[in-house]
C-alpha atoms as a PDB file:
ATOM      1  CA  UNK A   1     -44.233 102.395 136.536  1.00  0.00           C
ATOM      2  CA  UNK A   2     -43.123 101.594 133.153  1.00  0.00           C
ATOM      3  CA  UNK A   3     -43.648  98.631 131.396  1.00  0.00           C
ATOM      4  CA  UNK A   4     -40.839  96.111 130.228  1.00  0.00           C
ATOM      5  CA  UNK A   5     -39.907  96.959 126.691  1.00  0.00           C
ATOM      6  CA  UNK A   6     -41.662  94.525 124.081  1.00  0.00           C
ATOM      7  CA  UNK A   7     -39.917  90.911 123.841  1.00  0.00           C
ATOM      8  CA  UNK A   8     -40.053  90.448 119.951  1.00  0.00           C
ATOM      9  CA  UNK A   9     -39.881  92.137 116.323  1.00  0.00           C
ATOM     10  CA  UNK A  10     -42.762  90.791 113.738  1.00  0.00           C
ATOM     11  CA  UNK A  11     -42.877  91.666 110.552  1.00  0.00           C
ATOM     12  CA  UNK A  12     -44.682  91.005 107.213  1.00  0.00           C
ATOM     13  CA  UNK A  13     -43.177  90.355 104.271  1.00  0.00           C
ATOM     14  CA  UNK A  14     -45.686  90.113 100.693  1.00  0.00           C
ATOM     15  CA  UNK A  15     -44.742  88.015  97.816  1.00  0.00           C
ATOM     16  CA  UNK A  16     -41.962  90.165  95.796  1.00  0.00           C
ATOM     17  CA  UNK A  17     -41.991  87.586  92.247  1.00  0.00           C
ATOM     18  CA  UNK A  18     -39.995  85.754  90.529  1.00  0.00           C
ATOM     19  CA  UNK A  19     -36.403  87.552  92.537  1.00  0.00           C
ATOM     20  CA  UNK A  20     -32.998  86.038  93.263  1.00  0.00           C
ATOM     21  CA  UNK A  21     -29.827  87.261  93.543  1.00  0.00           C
ATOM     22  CA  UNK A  22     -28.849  84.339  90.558  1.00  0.00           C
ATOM     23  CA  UNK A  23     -31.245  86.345  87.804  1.00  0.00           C
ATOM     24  CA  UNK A  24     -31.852  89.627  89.334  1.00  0.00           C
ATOM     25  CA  UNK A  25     -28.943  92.162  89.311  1.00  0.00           C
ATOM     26  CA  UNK A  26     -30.892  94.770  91.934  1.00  0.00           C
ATOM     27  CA  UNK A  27     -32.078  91.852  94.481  1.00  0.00           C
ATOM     28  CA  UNK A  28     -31.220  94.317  97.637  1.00  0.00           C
ATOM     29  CA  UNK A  29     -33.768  96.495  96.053  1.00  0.00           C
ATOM     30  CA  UNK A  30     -36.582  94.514  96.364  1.00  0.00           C
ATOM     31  CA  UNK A  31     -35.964  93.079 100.182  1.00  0.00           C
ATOM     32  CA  UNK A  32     -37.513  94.423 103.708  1.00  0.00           C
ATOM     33  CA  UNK A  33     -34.605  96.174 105.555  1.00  0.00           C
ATOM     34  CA  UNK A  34     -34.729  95.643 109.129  1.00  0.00           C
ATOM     35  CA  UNK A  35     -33.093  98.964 109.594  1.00  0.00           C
ATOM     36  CA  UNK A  36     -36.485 100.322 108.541  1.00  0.00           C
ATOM     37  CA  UNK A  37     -37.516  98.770 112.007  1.00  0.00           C
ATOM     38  CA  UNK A  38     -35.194  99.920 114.419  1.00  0.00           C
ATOM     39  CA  UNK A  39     -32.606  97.342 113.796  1.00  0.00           C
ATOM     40  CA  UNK A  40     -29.427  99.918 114.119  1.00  0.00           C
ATOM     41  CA  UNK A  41     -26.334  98.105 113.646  1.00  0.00           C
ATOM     42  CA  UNK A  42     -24.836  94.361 113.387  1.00  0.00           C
ATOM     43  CA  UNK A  43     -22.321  93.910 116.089  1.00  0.00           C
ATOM     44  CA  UNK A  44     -21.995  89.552 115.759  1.00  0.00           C
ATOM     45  CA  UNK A  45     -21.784  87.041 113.321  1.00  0.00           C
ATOM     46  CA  UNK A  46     -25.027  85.067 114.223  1.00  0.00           C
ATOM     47  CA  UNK A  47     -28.625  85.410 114.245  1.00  0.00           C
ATOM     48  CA  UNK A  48     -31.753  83.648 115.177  1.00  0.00           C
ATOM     49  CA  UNK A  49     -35.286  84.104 113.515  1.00  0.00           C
ATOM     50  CA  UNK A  50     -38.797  82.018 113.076  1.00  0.00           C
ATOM     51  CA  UNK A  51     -40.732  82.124 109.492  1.00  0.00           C
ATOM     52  CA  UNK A  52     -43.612  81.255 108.610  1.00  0.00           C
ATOM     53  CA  UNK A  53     -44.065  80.298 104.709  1.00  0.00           C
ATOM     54  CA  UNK A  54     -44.845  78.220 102.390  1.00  0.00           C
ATOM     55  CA  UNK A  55     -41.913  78.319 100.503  1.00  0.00           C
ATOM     56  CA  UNK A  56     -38.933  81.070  99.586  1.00  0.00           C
ATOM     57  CA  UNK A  57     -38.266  82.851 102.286  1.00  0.00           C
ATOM     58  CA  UNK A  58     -34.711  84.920 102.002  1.00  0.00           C
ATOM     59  CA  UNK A  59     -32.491  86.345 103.769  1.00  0.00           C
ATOM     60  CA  UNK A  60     -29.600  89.012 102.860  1.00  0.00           C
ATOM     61  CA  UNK A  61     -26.346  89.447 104.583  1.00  0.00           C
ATOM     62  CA  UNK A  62     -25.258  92.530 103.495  1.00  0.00           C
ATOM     63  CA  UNK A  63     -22.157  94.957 103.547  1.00  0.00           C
ATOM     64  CA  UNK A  64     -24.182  97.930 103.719  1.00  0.00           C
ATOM     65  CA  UNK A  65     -27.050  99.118 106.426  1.00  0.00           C
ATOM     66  CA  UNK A  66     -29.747 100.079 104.152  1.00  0.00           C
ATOM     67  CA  UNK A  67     -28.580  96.904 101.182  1.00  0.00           C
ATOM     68  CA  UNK A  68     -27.837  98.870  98.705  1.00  0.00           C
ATOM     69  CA  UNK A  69     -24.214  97.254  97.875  1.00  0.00           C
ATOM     70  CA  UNK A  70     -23.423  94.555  95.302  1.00  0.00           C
ATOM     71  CA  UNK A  71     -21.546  92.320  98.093  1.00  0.00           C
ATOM     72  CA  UNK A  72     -24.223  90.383  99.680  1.00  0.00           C
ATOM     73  CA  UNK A  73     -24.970  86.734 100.957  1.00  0.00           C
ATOM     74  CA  UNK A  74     -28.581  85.362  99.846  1.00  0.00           C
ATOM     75  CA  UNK A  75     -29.714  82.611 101.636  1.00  0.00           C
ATOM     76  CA  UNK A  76     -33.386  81.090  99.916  1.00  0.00           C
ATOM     77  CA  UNK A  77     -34.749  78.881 102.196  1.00  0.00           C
ATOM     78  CA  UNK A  78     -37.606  76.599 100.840  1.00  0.00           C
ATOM     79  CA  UNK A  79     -36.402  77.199  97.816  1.00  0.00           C
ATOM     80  CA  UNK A  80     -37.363  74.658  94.550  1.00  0.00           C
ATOM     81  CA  UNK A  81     -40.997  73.741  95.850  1.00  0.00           C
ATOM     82  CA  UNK A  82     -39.641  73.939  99.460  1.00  0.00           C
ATOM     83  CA  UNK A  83     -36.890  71.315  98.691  1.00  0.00           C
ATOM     84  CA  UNK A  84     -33.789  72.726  98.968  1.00  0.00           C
ATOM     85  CA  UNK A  85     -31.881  76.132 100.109  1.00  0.00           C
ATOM     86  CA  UNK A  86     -30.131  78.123  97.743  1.00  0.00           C
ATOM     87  CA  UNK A  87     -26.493  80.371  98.753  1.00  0.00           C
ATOM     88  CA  UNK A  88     -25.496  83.207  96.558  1.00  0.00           C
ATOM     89  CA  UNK A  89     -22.503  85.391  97.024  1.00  0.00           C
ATOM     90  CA  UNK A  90     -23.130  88.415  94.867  1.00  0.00           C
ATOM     91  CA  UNK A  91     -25.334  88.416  91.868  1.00  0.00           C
ATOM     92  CA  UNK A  92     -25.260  86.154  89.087  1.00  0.00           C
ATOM     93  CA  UNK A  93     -24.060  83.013  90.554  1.00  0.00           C
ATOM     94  CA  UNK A  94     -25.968  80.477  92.702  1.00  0.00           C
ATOM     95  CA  UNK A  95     -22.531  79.389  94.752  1.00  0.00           C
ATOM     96  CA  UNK A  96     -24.411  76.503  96.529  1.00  0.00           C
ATOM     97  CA  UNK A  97     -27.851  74.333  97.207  1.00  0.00           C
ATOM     98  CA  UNK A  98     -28.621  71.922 100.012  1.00  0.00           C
ATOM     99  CA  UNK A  99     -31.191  69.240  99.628  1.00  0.00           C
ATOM    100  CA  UNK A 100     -33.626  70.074 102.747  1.00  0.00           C
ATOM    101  CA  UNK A 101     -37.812  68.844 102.337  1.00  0.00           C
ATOM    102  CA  UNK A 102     -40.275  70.486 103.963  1.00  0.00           C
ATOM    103  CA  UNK A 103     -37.957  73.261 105.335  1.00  0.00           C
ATOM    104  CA  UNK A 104     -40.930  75.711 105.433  1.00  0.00           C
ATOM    105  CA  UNK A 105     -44.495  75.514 106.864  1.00  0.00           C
ATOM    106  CA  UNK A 106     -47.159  77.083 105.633  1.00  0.00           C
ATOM    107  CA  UNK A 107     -49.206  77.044 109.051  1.00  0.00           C
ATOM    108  CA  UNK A 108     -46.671  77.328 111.479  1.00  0.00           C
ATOM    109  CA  UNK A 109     -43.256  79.273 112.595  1.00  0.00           C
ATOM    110  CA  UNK A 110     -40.156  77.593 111.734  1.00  0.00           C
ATOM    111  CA  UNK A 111     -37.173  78.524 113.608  1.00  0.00           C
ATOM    112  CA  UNK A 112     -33.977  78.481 112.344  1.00  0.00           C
ATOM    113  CA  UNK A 113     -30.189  80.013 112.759  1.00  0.00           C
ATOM    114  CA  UNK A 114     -27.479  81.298 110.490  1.00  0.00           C
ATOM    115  CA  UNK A 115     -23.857  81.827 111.240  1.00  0.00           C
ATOM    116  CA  UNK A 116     -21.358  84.016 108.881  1.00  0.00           C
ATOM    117  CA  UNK A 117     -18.224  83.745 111.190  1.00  0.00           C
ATOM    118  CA  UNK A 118     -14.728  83.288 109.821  1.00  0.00           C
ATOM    119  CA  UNK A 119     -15.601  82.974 106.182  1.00  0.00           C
ATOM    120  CA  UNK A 120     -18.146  79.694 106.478  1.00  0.00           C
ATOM    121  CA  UNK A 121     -21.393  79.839 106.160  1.00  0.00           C
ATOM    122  CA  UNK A 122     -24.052  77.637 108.154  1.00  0.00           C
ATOM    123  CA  UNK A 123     -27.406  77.432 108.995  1.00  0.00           C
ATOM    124  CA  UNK A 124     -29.792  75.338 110.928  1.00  0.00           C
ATOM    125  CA  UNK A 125     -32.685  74.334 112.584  1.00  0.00           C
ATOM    126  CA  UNK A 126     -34.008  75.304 116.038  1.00  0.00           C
ATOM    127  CA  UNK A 127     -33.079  78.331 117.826  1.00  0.00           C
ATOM    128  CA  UNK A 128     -29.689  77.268 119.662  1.00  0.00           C
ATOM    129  CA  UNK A 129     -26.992  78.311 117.406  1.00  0.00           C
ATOM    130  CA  UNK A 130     -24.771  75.318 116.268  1.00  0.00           C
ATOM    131  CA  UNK A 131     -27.418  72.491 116.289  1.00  0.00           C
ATOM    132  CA  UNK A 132     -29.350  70.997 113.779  1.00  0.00           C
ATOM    133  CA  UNK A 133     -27.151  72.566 110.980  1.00  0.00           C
ATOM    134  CA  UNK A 134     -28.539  71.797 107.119  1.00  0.00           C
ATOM    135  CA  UNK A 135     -26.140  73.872 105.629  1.00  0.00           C
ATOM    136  CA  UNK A 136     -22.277  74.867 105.555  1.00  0.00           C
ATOM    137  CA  UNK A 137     -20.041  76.897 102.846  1.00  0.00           C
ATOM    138  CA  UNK A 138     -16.735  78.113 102.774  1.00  0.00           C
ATOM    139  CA  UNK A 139     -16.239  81.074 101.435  1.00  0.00           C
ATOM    140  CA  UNK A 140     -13.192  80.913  99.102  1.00  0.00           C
ATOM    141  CA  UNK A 141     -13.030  84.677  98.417  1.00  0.00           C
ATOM    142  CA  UNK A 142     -12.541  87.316 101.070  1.00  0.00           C
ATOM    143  CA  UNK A 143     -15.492  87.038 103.857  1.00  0.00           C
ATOM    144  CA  UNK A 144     -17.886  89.863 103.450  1.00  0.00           C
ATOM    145  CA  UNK A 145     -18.503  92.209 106.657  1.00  0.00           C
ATOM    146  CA  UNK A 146     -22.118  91.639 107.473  1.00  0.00           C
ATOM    147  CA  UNK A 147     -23.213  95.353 108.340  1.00  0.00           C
ATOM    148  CA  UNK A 148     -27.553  95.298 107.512  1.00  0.00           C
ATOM    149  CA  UNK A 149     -29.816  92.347 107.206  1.00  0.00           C
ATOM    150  CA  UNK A 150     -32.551  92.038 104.691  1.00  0.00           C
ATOM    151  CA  UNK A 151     -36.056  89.801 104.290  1.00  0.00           C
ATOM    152  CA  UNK A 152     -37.881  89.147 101.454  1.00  0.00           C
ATOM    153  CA  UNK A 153     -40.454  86.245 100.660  1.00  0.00           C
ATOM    154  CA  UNK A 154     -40.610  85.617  96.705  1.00  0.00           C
ATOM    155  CA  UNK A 155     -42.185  83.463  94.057  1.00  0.00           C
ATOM    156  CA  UNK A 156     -45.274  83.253  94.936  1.00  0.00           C
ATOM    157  CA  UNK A 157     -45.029  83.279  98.666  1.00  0.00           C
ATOM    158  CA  UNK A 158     -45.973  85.861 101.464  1.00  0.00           C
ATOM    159  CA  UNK A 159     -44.213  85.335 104.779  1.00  0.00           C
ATOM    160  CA  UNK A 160     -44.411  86.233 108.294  1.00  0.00           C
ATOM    161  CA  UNK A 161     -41.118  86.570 110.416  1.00  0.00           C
ATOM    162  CA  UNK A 162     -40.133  86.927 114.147  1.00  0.00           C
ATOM    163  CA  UNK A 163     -36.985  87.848 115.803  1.00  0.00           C
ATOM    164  CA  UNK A 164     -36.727  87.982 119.404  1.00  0.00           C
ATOM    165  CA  UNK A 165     -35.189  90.684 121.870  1.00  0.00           C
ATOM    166  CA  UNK A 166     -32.300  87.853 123.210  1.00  0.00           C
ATOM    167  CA  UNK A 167     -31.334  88.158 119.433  1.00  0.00           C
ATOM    168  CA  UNK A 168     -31.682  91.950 118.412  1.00  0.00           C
ATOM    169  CA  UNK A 169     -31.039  94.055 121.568  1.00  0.00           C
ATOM    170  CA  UNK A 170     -33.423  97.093 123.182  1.00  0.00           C
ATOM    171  CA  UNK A 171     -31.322 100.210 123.648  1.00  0.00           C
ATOM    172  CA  UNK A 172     -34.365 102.572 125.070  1.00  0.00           C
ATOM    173  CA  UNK A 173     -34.217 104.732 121.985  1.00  0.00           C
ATOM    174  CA  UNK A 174     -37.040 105.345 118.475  1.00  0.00           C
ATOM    175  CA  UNK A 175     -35.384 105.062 115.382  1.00  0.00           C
ATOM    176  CA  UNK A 176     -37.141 106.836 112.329  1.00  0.00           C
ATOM    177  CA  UNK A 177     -37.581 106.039 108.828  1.00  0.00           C
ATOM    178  CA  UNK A 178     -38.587 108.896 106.846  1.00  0.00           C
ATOM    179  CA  UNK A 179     -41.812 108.384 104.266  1.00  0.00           C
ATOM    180  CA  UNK A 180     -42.738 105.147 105.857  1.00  0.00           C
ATOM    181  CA  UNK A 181     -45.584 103.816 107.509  1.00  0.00           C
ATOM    182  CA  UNK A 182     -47.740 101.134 109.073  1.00  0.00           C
ATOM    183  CA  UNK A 183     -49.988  99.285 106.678  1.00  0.00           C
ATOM    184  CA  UNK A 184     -51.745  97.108 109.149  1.00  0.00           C
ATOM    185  CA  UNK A 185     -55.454  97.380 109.953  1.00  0.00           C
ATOM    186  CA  UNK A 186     -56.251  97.559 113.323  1.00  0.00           C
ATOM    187  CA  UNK A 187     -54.053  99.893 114.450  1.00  0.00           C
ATOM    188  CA  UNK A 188     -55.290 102.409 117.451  1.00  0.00           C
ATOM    189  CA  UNK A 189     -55.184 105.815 116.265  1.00  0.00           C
ATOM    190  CA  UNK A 190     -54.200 109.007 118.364  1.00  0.00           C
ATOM    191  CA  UNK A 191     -54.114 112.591 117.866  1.00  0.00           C
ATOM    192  CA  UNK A 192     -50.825 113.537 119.694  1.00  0.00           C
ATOM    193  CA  UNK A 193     -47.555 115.100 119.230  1.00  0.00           C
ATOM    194  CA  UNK A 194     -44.610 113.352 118.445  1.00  0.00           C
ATOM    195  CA  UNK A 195     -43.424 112.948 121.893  1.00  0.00           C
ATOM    196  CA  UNK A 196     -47.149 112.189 123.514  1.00  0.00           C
ATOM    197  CA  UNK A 197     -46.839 109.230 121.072  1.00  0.00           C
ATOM    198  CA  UNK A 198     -43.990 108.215 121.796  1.00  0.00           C
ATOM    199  CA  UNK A 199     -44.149 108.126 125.814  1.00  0.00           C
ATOM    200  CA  UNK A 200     -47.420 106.668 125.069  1.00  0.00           C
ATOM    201  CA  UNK A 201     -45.466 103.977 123.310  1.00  0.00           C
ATOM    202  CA  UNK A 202     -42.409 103.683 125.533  1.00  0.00           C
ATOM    203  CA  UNK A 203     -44.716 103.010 129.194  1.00  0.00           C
ATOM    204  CA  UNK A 204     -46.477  99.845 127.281  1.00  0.00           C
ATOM    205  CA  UNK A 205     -45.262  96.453 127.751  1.00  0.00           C
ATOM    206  CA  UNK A 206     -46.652  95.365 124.401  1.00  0.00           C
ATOM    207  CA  UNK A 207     -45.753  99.002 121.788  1.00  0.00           C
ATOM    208  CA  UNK A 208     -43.556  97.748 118.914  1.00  0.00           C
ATOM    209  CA  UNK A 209     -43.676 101.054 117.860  1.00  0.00           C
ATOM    210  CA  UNK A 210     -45.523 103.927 115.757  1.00  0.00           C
ATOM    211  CA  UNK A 211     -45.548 106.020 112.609  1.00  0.00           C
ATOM    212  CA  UNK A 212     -46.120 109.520 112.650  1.00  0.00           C
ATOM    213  CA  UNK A 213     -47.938 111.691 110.454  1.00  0.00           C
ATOM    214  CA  UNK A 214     -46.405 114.898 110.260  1.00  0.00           C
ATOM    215  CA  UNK A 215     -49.660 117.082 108.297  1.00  0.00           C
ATOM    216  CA  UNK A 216     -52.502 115.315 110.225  1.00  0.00           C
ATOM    217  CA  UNK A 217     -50.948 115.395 114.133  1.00  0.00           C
ATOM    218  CA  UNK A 218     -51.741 111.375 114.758  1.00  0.00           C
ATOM    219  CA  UNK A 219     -50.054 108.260 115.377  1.00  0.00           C
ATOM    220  CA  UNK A 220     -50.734 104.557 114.800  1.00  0.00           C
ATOM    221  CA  UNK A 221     -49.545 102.021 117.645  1.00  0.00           C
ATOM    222  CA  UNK A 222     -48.464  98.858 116.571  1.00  0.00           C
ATOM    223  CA  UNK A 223     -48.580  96.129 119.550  1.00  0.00           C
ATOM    224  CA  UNK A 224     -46.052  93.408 119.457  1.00  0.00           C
ATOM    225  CA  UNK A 225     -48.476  90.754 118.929  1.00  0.00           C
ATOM    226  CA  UNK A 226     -49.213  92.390 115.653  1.00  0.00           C
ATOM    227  CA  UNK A 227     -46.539  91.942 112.652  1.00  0.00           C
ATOM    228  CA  UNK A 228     -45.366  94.824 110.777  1.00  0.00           C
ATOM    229  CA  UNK A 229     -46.281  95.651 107.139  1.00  0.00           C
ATOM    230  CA  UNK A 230     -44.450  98.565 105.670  1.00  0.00           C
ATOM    231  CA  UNK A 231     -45.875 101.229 103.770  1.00  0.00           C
ATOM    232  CA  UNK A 232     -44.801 104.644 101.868  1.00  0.00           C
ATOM    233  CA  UNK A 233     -46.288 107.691 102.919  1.00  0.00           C
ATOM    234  CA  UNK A 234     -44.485 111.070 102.349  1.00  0.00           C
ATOM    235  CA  UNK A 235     -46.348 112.460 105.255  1.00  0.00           C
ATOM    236  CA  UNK A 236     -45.068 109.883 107.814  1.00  0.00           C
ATOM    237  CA  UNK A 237     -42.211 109.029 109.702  1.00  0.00           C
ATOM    238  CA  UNK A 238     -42.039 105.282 111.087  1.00  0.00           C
ATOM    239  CA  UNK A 239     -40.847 104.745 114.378  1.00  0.00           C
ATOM    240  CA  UNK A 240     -39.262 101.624 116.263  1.00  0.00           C
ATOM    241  CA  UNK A 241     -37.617 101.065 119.087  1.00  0.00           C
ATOM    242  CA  UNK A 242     -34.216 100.779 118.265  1.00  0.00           C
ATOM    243  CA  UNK A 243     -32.580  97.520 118.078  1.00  0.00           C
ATOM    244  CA  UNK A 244     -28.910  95.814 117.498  1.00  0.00           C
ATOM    245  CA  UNK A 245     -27.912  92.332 116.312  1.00  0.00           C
END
């Protein structure tokens, strides 16, 4: 019989530098897509997540799948020494901060919830959306369609990230990502096709998915207690179950 389809999406995000949207007129460029991952379209206006950080971890709302579009919503959370969270609209500008200590934790997952509907902008703690909010803006310009979603951990912080399958939907299908791969050691290794990995990946409970190397006829499985570290290889394809927000 085949397994239930793995609960959760982890990923890994490494410390990008000093990066904002305020100073850094190619921000998109330098955050983890979760398109990359399966994540296949953005149907609602909400989404859920845990972090773990010390400090600035972001996320971008953007109008574009893969990021690459000027029109984008930053949100820095842990921001100023893990004091406060910063809102950007577009580059150049920091549009809003909100006074929050001790946001992040270095140690443990934090969740939190942000909410783009009808032109205001909110976030919170805790995973039911609504409660706990720390932050709300209006935008006064017109509201941005949120079509891809972006990570990134910055200034001197790595993160670690989970979003869970009540958030992002599992459809049944692999999504690919061309050149990309799994950087994560202690991954299981096998020599299969394509498809042998893949059924391989689709009867466990706990495959997150694989990536694929196209000269060398293997696979590495990624379980979904691992998180997921992307990597560039021009040999590999990345695979993920595909997902939807």
């Amino acid at each position: 019989m085949h397994g239930e389809v793995c609960n959760s999406l982890r990923l890994s995000t490494l410390n990008q530098g000093n990066i904002d949207a305020e100073q850094t007129p190619n921000v998109y460029e330098f955050y983890t897509k979760l398109s990359t991952f399966g994540v296949s379209g953005v149907t609602g206006t909400f989404l859920t997540f845990q972090v773990k950080s010390c400090r600035d971890a972001a996320v971008l709302l953007s109008t574009a799948t893969d990021l690459i579009s000027p029109d984008f919503y930053e949100i820095f959370y842990g921001g100023a020494g893990n004091s406060k969270i910063f809102l950007s609209r577009n580059y150049g500008i920091n549009d809003a901060s909100f006074s929050e200590a001790n946001l992040l934790d270095c140690n443990n997952m934090v969740a939190l919830w942000i909410s783009w509907e009808n032109s205001k902008l909110q976030t919170g703690r805790g995973s039911i959306l609504g409660q706990n909010k720390i932050m709300e803006w209006n935008d006064p310009n017109t509201p941005l369609d949120i079509a891809g979603i972006g990570i990134m951990s910055a200034w001197g912080s790595n993160a670690e990230w989970i979003f869970l399958s009540g958030d992002i939907g599992n459809d049944a299908r692999f999504c690919g990502s061309s050149g990309k791969s799994l950087t994560n050691t202690g991954v299981t290794l096998y020599t299969l096709s394509v498809l042998g990995c893949a059924f391989k990946c689709i009867v466990s409970d706990a495959c997150e998915g694989f990536d694929y190397n196209v000269q060398l006829h293997n696979c590495h499985m990624i379980e979904g207690t691992d998180f997921l570290q992307i990597g560039n290889d021009i040999d590999s394809i990345l695979y993920t179950k595909c997902w939807s927000i």
